[in-house]
C-alpha atoms as a PDB file:
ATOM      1  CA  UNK A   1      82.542 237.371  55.425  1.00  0.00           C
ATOM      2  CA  UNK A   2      81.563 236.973  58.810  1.00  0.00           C
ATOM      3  CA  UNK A   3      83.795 235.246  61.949  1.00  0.00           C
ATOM      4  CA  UNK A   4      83.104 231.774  62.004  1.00  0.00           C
ATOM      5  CA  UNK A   5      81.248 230.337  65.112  1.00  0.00           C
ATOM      6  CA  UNK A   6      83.357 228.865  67.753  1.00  0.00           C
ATOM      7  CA  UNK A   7      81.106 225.961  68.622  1.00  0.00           C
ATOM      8  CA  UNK A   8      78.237 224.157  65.944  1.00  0.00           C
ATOM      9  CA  UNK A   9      75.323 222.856  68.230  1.00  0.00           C
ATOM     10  CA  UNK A  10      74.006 219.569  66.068  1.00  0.00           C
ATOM     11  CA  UNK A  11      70.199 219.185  67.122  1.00  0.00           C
ATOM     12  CA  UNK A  12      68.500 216.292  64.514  1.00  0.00           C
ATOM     13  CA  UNK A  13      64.903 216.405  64.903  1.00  0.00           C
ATOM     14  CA  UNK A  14      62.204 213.631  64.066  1.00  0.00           C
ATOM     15  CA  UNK A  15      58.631 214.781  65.650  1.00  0.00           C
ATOM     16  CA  UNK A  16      60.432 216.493  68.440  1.00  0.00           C
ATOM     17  CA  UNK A  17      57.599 219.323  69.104  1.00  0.00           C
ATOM     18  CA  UNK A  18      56.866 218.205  72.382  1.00  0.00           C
ATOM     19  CA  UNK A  19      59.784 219.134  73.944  1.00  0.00           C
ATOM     20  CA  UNK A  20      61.960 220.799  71.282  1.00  0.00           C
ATOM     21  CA  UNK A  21      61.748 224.807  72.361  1.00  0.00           C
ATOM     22  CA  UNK A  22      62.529 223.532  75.992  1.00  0.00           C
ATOM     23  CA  UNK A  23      66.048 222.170  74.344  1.00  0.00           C
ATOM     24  CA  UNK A  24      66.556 225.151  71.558  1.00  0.00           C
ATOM     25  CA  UNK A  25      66.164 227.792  74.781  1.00  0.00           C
ATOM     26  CA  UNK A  26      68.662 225.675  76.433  1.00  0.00           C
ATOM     27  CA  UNK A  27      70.994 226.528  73.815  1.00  0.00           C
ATOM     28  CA  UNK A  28      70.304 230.408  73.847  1.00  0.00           C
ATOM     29  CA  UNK A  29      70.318 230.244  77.332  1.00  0.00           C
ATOM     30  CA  UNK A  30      74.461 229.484  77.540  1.00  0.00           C
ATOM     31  CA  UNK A  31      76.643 231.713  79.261  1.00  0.00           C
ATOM     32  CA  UNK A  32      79.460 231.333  76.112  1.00  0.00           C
ATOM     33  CA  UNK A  33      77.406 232.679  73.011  1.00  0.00           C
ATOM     34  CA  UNK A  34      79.791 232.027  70.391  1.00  0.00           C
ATOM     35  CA  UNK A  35      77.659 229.554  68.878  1.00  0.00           C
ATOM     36  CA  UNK A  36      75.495 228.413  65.916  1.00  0.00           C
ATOM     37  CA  UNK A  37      72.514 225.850  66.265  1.00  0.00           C
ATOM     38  CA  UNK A  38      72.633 223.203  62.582  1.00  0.00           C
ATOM     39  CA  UNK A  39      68.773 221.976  63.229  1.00  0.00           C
ATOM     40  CA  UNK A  40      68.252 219.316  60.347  1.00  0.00           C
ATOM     41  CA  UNK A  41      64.782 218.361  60.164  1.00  0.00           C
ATOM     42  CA  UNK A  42      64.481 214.622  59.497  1.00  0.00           C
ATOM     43  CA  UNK A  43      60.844 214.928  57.329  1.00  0.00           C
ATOM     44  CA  UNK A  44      58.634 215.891  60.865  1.00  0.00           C
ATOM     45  CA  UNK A  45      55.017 215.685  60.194  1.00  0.00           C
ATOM     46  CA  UNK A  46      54.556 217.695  63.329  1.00  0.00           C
ATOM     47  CA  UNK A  47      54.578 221.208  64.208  1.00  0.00           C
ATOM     48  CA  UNK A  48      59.018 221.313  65.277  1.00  0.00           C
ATOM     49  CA  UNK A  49      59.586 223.165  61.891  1.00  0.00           C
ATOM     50  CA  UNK A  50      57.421 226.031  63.157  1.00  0.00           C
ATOM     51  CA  UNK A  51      59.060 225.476  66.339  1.00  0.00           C
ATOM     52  CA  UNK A  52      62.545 225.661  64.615  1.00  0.00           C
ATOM     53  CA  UNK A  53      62.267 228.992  62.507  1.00  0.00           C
ATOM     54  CA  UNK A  54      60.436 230.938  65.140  1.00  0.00           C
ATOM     55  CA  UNK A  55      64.125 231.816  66.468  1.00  0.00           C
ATOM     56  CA  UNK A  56      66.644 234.598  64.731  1.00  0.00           C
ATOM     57  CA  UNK A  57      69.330 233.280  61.995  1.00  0.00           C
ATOM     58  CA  UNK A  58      71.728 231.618  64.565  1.00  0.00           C
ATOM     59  CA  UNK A  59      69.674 228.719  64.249  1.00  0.00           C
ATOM     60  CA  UNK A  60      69.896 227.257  60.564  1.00  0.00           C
ATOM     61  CA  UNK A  61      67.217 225.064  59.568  1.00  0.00           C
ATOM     62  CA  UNK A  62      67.333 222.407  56.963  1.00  0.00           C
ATOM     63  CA  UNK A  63      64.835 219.850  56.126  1.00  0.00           C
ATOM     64  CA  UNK A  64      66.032 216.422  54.774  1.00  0.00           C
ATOM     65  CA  UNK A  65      63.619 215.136  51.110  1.00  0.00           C
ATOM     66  CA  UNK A  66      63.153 211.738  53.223  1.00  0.00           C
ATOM     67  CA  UNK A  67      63.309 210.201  56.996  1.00  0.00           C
ATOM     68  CA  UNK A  68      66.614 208.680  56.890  1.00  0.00           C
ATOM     69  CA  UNK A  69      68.353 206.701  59.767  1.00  0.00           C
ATOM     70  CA  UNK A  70      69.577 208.713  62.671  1.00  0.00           C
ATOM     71  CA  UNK A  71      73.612 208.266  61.463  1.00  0.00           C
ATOM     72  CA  UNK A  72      72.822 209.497  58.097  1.00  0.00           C
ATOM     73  CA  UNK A  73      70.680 212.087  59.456  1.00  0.00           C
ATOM     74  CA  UNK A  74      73.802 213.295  61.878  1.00  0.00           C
ATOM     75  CA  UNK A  75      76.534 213.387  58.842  1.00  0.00           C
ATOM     76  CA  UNK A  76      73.483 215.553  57.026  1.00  0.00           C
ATOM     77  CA  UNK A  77      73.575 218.202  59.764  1.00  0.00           C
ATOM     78  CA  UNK A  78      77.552 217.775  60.682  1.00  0.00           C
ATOM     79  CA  UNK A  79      78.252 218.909  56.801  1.00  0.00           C
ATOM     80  CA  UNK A  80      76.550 222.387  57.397  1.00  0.00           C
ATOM     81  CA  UNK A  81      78.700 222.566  60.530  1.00  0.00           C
ATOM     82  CA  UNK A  82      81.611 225.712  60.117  1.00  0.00           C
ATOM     83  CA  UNK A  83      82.685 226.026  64.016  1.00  0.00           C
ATOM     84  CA  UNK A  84      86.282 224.932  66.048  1.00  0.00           C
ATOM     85  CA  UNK A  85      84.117 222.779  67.996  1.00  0.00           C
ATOM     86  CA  UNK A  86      80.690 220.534  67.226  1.00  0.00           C
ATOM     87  CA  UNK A  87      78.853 219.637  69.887  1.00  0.00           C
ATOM     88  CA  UNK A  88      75.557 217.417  70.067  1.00  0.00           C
ATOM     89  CA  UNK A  89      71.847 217.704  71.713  1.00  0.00           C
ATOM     90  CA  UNK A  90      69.181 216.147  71.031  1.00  0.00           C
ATOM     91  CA  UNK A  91      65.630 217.831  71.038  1.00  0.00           C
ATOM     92  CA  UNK A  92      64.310 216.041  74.023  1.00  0.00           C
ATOM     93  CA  UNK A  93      67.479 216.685  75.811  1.00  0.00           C
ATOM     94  CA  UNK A  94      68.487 220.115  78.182  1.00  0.00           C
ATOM     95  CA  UNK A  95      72.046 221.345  78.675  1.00  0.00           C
ATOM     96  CA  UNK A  96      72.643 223.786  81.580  1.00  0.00           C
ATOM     97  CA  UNK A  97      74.129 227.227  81.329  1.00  0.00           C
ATOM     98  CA  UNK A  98      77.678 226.888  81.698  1.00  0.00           C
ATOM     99  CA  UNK A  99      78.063 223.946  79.330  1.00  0.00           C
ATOM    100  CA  UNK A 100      79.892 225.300  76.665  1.00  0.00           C
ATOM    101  CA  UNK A 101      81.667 227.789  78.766  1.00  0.00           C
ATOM    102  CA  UNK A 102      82.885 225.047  80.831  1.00  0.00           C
ATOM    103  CA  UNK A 103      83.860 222.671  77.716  1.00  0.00           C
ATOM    104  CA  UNK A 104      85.208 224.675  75.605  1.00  0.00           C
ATOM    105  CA  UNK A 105      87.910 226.763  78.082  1.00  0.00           C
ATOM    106  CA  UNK A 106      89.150 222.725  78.695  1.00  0.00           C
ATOM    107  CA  UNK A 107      89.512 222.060  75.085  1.00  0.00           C
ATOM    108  CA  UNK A 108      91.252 225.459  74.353  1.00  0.00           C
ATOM    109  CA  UNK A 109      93.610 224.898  77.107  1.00  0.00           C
ATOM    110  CA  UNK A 110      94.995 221.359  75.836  1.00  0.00           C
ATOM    111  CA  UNK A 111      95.412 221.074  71.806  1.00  0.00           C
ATOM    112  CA  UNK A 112      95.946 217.369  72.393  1.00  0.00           C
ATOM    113  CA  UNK A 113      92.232 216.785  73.742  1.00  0.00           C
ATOM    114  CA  UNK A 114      89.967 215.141  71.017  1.00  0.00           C
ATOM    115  CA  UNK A 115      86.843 215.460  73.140  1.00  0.00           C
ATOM    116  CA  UNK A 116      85.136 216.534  76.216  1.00  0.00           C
ATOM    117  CA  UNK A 117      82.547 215.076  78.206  1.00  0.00           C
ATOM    118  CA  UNK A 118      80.899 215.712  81.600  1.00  0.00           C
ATOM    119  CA  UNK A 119      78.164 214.552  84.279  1.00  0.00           C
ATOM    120  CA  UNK A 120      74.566 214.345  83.215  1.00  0.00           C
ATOM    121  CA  UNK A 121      71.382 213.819  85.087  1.00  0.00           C
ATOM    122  CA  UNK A 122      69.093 211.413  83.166  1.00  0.00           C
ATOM    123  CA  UNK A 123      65.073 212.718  84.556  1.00  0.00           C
ATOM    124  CA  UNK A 124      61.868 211.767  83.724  1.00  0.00           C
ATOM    125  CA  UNK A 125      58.865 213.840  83.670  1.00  0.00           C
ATOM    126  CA  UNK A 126      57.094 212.119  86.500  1.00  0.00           C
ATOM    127  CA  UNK A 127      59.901 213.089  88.904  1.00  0.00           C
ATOM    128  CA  UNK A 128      62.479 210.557  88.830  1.00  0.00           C
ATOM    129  CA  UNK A 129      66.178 211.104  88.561  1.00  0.00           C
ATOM    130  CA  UNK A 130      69.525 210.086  88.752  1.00  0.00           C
ATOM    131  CA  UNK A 131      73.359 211.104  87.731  1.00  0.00           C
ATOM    132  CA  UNK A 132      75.248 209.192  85.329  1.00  0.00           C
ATOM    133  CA  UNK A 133      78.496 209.113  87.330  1.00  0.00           C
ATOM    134  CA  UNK A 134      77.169 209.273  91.105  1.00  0.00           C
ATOM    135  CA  UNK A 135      79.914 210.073  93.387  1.00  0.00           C
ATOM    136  CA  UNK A 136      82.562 209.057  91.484  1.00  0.00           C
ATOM    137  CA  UNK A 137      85.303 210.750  88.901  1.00  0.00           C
ATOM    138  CA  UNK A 138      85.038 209.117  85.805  1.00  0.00           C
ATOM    139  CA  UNK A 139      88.121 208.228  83.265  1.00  0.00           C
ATOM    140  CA  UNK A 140      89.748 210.858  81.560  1.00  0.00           C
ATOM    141  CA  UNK A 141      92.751 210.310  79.113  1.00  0.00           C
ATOM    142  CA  UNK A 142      92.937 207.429  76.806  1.00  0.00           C
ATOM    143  CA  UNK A 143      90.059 205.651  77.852  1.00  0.00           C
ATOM    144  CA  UNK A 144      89.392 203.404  74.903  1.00  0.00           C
ATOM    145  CA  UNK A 145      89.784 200.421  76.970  1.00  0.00           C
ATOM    146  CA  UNK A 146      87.114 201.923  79.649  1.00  0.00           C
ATOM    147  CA  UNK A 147      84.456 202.495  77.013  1.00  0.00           C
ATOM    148  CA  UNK A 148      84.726 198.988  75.327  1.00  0.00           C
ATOM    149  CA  UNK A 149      83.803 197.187  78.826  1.00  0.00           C
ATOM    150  CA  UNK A 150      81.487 199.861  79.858  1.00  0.00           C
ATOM    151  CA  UNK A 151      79.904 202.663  77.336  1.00  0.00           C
ATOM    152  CA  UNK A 152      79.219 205.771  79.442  1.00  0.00           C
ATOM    153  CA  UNK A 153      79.468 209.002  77.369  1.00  0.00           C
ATOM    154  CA  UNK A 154      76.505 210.569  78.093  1.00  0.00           C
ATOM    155  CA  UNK A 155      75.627 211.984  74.277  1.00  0.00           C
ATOM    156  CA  UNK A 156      74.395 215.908  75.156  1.00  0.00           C
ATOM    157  CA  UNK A 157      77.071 216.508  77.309  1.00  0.00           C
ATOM    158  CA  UNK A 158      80.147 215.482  74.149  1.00  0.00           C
ATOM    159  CA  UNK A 159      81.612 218.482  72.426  1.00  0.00           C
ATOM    160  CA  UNK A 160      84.502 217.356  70.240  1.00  0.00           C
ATOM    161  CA  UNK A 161      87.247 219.070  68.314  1.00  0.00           C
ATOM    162  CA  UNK A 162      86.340 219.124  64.812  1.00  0.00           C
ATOM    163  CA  UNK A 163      89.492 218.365  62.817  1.00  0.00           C
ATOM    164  CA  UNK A 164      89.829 214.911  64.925  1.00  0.00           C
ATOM    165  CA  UNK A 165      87.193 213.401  62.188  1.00  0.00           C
ATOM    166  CA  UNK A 166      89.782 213.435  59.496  1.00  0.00           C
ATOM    167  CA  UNK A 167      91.243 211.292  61.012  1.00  0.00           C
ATOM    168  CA  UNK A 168      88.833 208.771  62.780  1.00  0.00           C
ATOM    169  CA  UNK A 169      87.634 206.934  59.695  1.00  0.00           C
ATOM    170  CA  UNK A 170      84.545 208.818  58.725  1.00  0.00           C
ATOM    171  CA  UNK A 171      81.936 210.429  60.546  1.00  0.00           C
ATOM    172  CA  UNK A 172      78.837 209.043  61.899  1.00  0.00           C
ATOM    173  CA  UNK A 173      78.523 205.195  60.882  1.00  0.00           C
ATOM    174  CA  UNK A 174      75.239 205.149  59.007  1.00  0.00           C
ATOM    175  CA  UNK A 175      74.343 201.710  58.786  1.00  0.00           C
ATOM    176  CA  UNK A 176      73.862 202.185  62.545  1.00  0.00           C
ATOM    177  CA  UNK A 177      70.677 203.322  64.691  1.00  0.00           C
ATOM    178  CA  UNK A 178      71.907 202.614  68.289  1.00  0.00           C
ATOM    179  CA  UNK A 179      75.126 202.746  68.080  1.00  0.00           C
ATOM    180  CA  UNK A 180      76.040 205.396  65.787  1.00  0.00           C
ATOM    181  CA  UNK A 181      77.273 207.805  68.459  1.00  0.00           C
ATOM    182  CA  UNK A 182      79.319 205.083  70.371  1.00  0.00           C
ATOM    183  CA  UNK A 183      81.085 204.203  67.428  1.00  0.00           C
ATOM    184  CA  UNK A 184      82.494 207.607  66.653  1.00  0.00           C
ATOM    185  CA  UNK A 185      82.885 208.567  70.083  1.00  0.00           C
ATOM    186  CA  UNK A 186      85.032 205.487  70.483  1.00  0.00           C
ATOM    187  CA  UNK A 187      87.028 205.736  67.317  1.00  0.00           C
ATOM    188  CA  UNK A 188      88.018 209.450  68.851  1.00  0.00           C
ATOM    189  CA  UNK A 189      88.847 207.996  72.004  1.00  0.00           C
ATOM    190  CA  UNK A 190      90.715 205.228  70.079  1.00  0.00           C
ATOM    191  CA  UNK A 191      93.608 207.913  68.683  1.00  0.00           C
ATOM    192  CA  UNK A 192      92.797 211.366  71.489  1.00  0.00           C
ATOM    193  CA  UNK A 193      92.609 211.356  75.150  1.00  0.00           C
ATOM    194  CA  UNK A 194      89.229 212.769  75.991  1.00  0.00           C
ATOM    195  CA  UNK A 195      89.097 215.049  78.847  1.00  0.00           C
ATOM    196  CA  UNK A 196      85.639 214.880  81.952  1.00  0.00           C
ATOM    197  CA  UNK A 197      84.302 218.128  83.537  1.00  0.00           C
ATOM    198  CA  UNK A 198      82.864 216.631  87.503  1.00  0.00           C
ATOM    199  CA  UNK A 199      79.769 218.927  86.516  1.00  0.00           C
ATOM    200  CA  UNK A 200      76.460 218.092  85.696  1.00  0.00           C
ATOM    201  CA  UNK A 201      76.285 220.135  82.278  1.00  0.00           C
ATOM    202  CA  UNK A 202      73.236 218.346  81.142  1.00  0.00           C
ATOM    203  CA  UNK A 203      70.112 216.578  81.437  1.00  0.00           C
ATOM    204  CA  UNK A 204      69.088 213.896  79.565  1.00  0.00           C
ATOM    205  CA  UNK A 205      65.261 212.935  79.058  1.00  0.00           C
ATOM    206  CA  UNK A 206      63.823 208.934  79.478  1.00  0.00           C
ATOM    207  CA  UNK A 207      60.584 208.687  77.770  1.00  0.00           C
ATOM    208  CA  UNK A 208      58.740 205.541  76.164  1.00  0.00           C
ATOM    209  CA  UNK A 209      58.307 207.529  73.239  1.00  0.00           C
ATOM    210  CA  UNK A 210      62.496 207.846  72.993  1.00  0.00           C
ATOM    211  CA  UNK A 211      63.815 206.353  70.053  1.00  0.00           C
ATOM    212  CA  UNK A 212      66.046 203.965  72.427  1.00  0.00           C
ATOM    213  CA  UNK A 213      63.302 202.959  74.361  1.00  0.00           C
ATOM    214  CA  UNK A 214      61.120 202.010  71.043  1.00  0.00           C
ATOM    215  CA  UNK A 215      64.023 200.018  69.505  1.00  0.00           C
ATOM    216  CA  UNK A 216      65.941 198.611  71.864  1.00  0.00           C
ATOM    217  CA  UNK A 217      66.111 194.894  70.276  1.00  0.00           C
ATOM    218  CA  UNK A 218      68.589 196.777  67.538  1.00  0.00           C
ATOM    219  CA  UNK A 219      71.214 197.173  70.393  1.00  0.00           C
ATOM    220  CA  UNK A 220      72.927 193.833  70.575  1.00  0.00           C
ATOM    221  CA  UNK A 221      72.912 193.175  66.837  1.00  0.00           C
ATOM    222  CA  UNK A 222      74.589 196.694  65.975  1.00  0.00           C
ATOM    223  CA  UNK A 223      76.920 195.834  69.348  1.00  0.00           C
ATOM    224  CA  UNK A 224      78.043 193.177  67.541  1.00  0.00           C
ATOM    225  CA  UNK A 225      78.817 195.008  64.175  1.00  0.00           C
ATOM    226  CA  UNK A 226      80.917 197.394  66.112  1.00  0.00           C
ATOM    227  CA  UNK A 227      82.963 194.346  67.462  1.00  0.00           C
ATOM    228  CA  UNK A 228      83.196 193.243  64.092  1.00  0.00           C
ATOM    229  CA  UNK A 229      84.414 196.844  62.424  1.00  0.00           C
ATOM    230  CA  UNK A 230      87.033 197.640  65.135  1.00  0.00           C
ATOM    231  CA  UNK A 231      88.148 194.005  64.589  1.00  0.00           C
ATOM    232  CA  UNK A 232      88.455 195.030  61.048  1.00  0.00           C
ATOM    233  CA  UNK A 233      89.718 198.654  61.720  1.00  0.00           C
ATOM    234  CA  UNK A 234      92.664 197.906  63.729  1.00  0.00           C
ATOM    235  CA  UNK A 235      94.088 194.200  63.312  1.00  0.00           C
ATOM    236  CA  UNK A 236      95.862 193.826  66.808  1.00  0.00           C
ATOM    237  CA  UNK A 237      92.234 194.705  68.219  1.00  0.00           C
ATOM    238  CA  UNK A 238      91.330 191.033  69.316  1.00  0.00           C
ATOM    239  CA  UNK A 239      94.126 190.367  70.982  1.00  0.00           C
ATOM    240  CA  UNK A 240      94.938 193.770  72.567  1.00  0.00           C
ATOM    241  CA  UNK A 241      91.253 194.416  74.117  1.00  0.00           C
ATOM    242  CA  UNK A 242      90.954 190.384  74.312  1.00  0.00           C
ATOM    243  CA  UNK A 243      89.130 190.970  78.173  1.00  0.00           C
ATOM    244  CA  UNK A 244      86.893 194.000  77.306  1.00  0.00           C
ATOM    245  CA  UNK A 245      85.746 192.245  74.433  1.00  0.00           C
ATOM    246  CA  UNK A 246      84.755 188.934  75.921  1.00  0.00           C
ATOM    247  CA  UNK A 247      83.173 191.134  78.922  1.00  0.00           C
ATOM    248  CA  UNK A 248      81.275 193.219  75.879  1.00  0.00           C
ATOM    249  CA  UNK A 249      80.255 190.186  74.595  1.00  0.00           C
ATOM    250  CA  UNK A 250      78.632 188.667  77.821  1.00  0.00           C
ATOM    251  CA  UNK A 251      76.745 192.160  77.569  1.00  0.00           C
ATOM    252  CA  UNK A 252      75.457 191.432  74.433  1.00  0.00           C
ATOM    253  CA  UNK A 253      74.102 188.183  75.175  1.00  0.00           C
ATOM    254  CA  UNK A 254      72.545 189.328  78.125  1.00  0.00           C
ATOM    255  CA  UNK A 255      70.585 191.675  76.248  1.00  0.00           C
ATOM    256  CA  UNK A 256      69.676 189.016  73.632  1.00  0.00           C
ATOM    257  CA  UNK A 257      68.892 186.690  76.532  1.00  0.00           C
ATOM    258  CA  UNK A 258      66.564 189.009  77.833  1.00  0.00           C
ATOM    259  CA  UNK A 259      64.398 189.991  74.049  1.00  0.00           C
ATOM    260  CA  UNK A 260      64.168 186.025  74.320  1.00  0.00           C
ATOM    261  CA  UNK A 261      62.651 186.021  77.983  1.00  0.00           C
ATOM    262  CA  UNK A 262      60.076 188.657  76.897  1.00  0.00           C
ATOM    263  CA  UNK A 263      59.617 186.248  73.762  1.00  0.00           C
ATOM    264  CA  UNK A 264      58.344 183.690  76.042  1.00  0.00           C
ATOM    265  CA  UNK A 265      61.324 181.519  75.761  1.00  0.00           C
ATOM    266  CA  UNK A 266      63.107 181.773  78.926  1.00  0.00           C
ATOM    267  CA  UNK A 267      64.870 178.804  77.729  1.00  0.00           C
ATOM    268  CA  UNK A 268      67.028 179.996  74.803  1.00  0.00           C
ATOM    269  CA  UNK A 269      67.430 183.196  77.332  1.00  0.00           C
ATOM    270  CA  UNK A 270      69.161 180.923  79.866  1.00  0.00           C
ATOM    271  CA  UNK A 271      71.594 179.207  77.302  1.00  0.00           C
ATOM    272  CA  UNK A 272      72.454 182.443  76.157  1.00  0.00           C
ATOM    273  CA  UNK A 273      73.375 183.712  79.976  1.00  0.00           C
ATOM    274  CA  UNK A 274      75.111 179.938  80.658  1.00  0.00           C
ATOM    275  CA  UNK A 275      78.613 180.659  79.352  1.00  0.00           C
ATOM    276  CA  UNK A 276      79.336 184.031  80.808  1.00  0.00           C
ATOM    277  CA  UNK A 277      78.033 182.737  84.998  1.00  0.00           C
ATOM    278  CA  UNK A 278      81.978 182.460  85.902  1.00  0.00           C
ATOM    279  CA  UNK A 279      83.359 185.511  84.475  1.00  0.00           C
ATOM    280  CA  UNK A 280      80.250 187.939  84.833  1.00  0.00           C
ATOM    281  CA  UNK A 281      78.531 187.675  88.124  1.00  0.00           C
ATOM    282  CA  UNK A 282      76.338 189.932  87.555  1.00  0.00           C
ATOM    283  CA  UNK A 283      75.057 187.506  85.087  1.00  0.00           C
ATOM    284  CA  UNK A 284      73.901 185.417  87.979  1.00  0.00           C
ATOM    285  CA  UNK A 285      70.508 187.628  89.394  1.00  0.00           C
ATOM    286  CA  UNK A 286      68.606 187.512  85.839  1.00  0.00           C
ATOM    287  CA  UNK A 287      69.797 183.498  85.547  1.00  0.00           C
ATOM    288  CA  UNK A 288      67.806 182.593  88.596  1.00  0.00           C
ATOM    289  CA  UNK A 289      64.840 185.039  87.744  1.00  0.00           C
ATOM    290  CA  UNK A 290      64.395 183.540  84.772  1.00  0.00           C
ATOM    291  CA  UNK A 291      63.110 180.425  86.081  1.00  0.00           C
ATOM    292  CA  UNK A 292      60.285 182.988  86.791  1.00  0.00           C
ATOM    293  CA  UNK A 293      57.521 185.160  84.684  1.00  0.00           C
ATOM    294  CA  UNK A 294      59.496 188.179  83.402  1.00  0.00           C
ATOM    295  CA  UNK A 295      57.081 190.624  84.607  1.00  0.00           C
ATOM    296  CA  UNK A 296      58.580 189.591  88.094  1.00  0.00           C
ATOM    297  CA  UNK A 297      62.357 189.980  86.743  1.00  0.00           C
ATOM    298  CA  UNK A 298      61.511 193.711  85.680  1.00  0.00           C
ATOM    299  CA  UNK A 299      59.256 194.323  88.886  1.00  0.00           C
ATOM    300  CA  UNK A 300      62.616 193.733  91.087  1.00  0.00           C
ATOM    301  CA  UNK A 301      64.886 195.125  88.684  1.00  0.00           C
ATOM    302  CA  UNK A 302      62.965 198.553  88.908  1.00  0.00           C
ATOM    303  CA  UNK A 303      63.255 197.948  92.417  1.00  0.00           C
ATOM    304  CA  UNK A 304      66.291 197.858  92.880  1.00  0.00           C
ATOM    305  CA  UNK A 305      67.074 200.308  90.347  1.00  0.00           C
ATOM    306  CA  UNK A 306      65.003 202.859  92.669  1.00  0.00           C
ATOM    307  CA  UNK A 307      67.041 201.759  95.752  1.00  0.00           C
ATOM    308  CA  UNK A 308      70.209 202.105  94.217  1.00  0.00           C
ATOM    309  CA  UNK A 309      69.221 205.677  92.796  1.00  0.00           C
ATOM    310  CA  UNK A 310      67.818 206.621  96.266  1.00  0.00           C
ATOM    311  CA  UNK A 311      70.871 205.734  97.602  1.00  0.00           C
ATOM    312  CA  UNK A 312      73.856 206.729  95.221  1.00  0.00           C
ATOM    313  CA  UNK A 313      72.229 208.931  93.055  1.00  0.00           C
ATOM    314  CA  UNK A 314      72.847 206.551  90.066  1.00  0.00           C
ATOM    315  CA  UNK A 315      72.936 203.062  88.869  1.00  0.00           C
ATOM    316  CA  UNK A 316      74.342 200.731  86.292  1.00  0.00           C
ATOM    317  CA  UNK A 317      71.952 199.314  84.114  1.00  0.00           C
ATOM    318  CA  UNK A 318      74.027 197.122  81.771  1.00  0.00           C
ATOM    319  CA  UNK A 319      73.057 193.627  83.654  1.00  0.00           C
ATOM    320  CA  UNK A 320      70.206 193.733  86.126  1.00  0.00           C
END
C-alpha cells in the first residue's frame, strides 16, 4: 500500500472552467508536495471535467449523480480525503507557493493546534485589490469569541487537522449554503486554538458570477440558524457570548435592512437598523442614506471602500 498523503487539497467544482486550471496549477505549483488534490465534480455542464483529468493521478476526480448544495457537496469530497491534514480551495481561488509549506511546519510543531489560517489578498480581474488583515496581526489562540463578532477566516487559506472533526459535531453543516464553512470553522475554534501565519498564502477571487455574490440574501437567514444551533449546541452559549451575539445580531439586521432598501422599502430597512443606533455606530452611515435612493448608498459605499483600500490596503465590509 502506498504512504498516505500528508495534506488532502478539497477543490468542489460547479462550472468552474473559467478559472479552474489557474487554481489546480496553484496546487502543483507548492513548494511542500506531499499532497493529494479530492476534485468532486458537482454535475458541471461545462468543460472543468476535461479540465480536471487532464492532470496525473494525484488529482482524484469524482463526479456527484446530482448538483447538491455546496455543504453536502464538501462532506462528498472530505469522505475520499486519506491525509494528516485537509485543506480547502476553491476553483476560482489561487494559493501561493509556500502555503502548505508554511501551514503545515506550524501545525506539526504544536499537536494542540486544530487549525491554521493566514493573510489573503481578495483581487478582481479588472485590477482591484486588497488584504484581508491590512497591517494588523490577527487573533490566534482561542478565538471563538473573535469570530462570533467578526467572521474573518479567509476560506483558501484554512488547513485543519483532520482528527479535530470527531469531535466538532459533524462535518460540513449541509442544510447551509453561506455559512457552511463558518460553522465548522467555528465549531473547531470552539474546542482548539487555531494558529495565523502574517503571510499572504492566498488569493481569493470577487466575481459577480461567485456563488456569494449571486446569493447573498441567504446570508442573514442561515446567520441566524447558526445562532440558533450553537444556542442549541452548547447551553451556556447565550449567556457566555451574550455581547458578540447581540453585536452578530445587529449584523444580521443590517444585512436584512439593506435586501429591504434594494426592495424599495427603505422603510422596513430603517426599523430594522432602529434598535441597534446606540450600540453599533456603524449602524448610523446607512440609517441616514437611507432616506436616499440606494443607488446613492452603494455609489459612496464603493467609495469609500476604494479610499479605505487605497489607504490601508483593506477594509471591513460588514456595515457600510
Amino acid at each position: 500500500m502506498s504512504q498516505l498523503p500528508v495534506v488532502s487539497v478539497i477543490m468542489n467544482c460547479y462550472n468552474s472552467a473559467k478559472y479552474l486550471a489557474e487554481a489546480i496549477n496553484s496546487v502543483y505549483a507548492q513548494t511542500f508536495q506531499d499532497w493529494e488534490i479530492i476534485f468532486f465534480d458537482n454535475c458541471s455542464t461545462d468543460n472543468s471535467a476535461d479540465i480536471a483529468k487532464s492532470y496525473d493521478n494525484r488529482l482524484k476526480y469524482s463526479r456527484g449523480d446530482k448538483n447538491v448544495p455546496l455543504g453536502h457537496a464538501r462532506n462528498l469530497a472530505m469522505a475520499y480525503a486519506r491525509g494528516k491534514y485537509i485543506a480547502f480551495l476553491d476553483c476560482d481561488d489561487l494559493w501561493l507557493p509556500e502555503k502548505l509549506t508554511k501551514q503545515v511546519a506550524v501545525l506539526d510543531a504544536d499537536p494542540c493546534l486544530g487549525a491554521a489560517y493566514s493573510d489573503a489578498l481578495f483581487f478582481s480581474d479588472n485590477g482591484r485589490s486588497f488584504r484581508t488583515f491590512p497591517g494588523k496581526k490577527a487573533a490566534q489562540g482561542m478565538i471563538f469569541r473573535d469570530l462570533l463578532r467578526r467572521y474573518v477566516l479567509p476560506m483558501p487559506t484554512i488547513i485543519i487537522r483532520r482528527d479535530v472533526l470527531d469531535r466538532v459535531g459533524g462535518w460540513f453543516d449541509e442544510r447551509f449554503n453561506m455559512v457552511e464553512d463558518a460553522d465548522l470553522f467555528m465549531r473547531i475554534a470552539f474546542y482548539y486554538p487555531m494558529a495565523y501565519v502574517e503571510d499572504v498564502l492566498a488569493r481569493r477571487r470577487m466575481h459577480s458570477g461567485s456563488w456569494t455574490a449571486m446569493k447573498k440574501e441567504l446570508f442573514p437567514l442561515e446567520e441566524e440558524m447558526l445562532l440558533e444551533k450553537f444556542a442549541a449546541m452548547w447551553p451556556s452559549f447565550d449567556k457566555q457570548y451574550a455581547a458578540e451575539i447581540a453585536y452578530m445580531q445587529g449584523i444580521i439586521q443590517y444585512q436584512y435592512a439593506v435586501l429591504d432598501w434594494e426592495r424599495g422599502d427603505a422603510v422596513a430597512a430603517r426599523r430594522r437598523m432602529i434598535p441597534y443606533l446606540k450600540v453599533m455606530k456603524k449602524m448610523w452611515a446607512p440609517f441616514l442614506f437611507s432616506f436616499l435612493p440606494v443607488s446613492v448608498y452603494r455609489s459612496v459605499k464603493r467609495a469609500f471602500k476604494f479610499c479605505v483600500v487605497r489607504v490601508l490596503g483593506g477594509v471591513d465590509d460588514q456595515v457600510f
